[in-house]
Protein backbone atom coordinates (compact mmCIF):
# COMPACT_ATOMS: atom_id res chain seq x y z
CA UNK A 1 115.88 42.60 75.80
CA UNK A 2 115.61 44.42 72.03
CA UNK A 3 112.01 45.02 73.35
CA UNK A 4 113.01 46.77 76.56
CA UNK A 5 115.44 49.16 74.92
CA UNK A 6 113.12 49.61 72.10
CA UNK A 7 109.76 50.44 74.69
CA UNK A 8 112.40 52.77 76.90
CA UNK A 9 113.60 54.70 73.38
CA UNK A 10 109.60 54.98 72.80
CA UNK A 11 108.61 56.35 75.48
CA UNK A 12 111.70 58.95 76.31
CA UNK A 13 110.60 60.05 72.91
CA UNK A 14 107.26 60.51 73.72
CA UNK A 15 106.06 64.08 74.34
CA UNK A 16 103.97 64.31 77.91
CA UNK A 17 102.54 67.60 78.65
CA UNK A 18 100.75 67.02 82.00
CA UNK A 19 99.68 70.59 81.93
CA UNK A 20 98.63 73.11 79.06
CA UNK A 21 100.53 75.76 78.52
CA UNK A 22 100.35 79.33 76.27
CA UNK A 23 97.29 80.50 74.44
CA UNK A 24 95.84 76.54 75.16
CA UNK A 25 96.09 77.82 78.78
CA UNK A 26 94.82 81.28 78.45
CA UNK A 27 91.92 79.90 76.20
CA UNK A 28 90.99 77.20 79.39
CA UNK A 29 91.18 80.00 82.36
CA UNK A 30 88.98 82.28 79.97
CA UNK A 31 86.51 79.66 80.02
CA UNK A 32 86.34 79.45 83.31
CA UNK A 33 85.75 83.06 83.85
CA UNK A 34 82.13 82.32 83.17
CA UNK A 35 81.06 80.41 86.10
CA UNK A 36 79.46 82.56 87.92
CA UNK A 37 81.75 82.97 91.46
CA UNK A 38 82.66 86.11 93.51
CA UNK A 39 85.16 85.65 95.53
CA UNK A 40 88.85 85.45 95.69
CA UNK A 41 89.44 82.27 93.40
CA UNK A 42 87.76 84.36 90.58
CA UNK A 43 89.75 87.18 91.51
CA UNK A 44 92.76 85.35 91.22
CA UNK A 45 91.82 83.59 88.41
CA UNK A 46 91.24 86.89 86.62
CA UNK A 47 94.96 87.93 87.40
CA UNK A 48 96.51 84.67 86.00
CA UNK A 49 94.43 85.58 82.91
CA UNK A 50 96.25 88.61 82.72
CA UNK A 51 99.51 87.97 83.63
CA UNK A 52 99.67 84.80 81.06
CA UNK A 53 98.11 87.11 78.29
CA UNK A 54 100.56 89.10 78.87
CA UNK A 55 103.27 86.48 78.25
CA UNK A 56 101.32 85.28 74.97
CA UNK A 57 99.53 88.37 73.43
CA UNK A 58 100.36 91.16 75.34
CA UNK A 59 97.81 94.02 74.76
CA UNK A 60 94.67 96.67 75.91
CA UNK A 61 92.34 93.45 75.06
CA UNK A 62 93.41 92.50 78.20
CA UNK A 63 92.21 95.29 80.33
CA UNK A 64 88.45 94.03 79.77
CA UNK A 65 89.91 91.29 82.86
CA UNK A 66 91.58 93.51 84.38
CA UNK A 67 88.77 95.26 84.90
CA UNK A 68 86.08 92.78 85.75
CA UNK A 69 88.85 91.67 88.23
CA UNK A 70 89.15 94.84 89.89
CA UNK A 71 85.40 95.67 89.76
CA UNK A 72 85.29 92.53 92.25
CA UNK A 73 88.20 93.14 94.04
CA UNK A 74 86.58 96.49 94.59
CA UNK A 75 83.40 95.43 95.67
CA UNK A 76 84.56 92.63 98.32
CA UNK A 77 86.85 95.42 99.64
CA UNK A 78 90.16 93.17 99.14
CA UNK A 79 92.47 95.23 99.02
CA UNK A 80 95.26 93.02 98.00
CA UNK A 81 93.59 92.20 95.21
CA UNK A 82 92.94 96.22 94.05
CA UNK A 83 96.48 96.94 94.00
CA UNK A 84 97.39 93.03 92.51
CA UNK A 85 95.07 94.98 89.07
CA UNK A 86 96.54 98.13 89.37
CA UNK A 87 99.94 96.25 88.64
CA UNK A 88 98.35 94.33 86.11
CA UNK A 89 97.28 97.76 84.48
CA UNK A 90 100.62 98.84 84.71
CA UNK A 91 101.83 95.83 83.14
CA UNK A 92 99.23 96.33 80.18
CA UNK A 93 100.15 99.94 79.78
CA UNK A 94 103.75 99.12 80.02
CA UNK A 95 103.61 96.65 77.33
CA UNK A 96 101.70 99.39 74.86
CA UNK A 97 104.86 101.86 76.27
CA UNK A 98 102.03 103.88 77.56
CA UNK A 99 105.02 104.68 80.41
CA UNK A 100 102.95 107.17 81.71
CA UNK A 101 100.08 104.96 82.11
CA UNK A 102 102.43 102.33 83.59
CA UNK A 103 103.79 104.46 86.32
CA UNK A 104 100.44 105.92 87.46
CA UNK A 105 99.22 102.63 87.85
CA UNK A 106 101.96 101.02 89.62
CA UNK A 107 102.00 103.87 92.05
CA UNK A 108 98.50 103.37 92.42
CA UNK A 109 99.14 100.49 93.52
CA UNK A 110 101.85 101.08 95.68
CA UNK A 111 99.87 103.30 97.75
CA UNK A 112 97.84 100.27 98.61
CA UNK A 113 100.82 97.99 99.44
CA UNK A 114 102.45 100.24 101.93
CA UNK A 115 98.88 100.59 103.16
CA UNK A 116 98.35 96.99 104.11
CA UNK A 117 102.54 96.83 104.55
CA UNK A 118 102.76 94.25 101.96
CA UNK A 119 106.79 94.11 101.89
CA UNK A 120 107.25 91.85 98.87
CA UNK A 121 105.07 93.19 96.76
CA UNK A 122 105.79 96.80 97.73
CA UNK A 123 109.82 95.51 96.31
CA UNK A 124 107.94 94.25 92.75
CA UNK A 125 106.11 98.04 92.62
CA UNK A 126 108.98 99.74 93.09
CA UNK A 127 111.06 97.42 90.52
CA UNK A 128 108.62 97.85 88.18
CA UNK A 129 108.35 101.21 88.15
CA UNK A 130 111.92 101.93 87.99
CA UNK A 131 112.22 99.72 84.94
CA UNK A 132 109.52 101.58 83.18
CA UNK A 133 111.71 105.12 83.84
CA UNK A 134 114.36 102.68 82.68
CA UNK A 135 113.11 101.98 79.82
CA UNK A 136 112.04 105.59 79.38
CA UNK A 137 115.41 106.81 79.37
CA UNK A 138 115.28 108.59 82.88
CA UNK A 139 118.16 106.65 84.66
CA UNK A 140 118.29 108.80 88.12
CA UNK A 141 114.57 107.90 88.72
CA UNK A 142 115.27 104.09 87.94
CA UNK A 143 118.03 104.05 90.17
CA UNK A 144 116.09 105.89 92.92
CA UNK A 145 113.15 103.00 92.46
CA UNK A 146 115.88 99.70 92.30
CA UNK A 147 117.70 100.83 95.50
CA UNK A 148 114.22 101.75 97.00
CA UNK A 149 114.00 97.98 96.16
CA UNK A 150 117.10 96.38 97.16
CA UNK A 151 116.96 99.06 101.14
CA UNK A 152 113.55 97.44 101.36
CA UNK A 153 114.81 93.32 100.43
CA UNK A 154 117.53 94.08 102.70
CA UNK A 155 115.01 94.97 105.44
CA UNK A 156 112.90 91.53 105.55
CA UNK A 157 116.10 89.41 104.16
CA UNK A 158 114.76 88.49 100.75
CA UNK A 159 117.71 87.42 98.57
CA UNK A 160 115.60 87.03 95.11
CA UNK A 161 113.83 90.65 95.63
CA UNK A 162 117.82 91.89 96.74
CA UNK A 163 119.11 90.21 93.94
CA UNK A 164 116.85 91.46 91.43
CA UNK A 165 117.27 95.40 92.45
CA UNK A 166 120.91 95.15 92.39
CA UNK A 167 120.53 93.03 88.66
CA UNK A 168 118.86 95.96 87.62
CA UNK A 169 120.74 98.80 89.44
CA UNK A 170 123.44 96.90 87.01
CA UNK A 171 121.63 96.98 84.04
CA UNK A 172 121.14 101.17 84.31
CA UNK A 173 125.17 101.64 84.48
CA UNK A 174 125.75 99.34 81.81
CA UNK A 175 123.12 100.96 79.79
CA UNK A 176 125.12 104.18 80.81
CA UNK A 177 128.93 102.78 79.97
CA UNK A 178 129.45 103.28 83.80
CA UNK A 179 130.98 99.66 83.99
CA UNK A 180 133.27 100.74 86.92
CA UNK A 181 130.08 100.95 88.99
């Protein structure tokens, strides 16, 4: 029986990672980038590059995916996947607080998303953008963007889009002292 307990206490102790994870992730999708595929799996796997780079080493060292990913996006006319990089841009920019960068690019690709009526992702444009003017200071254009957000979640019933816009909506009047609102 001391061997059970003592096999059980070794094993909850052990540390399983089934799957990698920060820059021993990022370092495994970049190596995959050079297979040579066009076509939506290496368009999405460019985005995860960027997205998790931008969780581990945010930076303009990204944009060199960013672009390869739109340059195919681009060329097999997906537009999905234009305005999925012209987020990630924004994202990019945003980290550097290059704001104006950031907004340009989300609205870029905003214009795309209404395009192809792409509800959800139209909600995490408009979020984004309004926490850049957020961030920037400008509170009527962040509140403008988050209920832009939370009239559109209402729309096609999306509780985590709603709740996020109205999280953030509360995050402006606290930044402002307006705690009554």
């Amino acid at each position: 029986m001391k061997i059970f307990f003592f096999l059980l206490a070794f094993l909850v102790t052990v540390n399983v990672d089934a799957q990698k994870q920060g820059q021993a992730l990022l370092d495994s999708l970049i190596a995959a980038v050079d297979q040579p595929k066009k076509d939506t799996l290496q368009i999405r796997l460019l985005n995860k590059i960027v997205l998790e780079g931008n969780k581990i080493n945010p930076g303009e060292g990204l944009k060199k995916y960013a672009d390869m990913g739109l340059q195919l996006a681009t060329q097999m006319k997906w537009d999905r996947g234009i305005a999925v990089f012209h987020m990630d841009y924004g994202d990019i920019y945003s980290s550097a607080e290059k704001r104006d960068d950031a907004i340009r690019e989300y609205e870029n690709a905003l214009i795309i998303l209404k395009k192809i009526n792409d509800s959800f992702n139209i909600c995490i444009a408009q979020n984004n953008i309004g926490t850049v003017y957020q961030h920037n200071g400008n509170y009527t254009n962040a509140i403008d963007y988050f209920n832009r957000t939370v009239t559109l979640a209402e729309a096609f019933n999306n509780t985590y889009l709603l709740a996020l816009g109205y999280s953030n909506i509360a995050t402006v009047y606290t930044d402002q002292g307006d705690y009554t609102k």
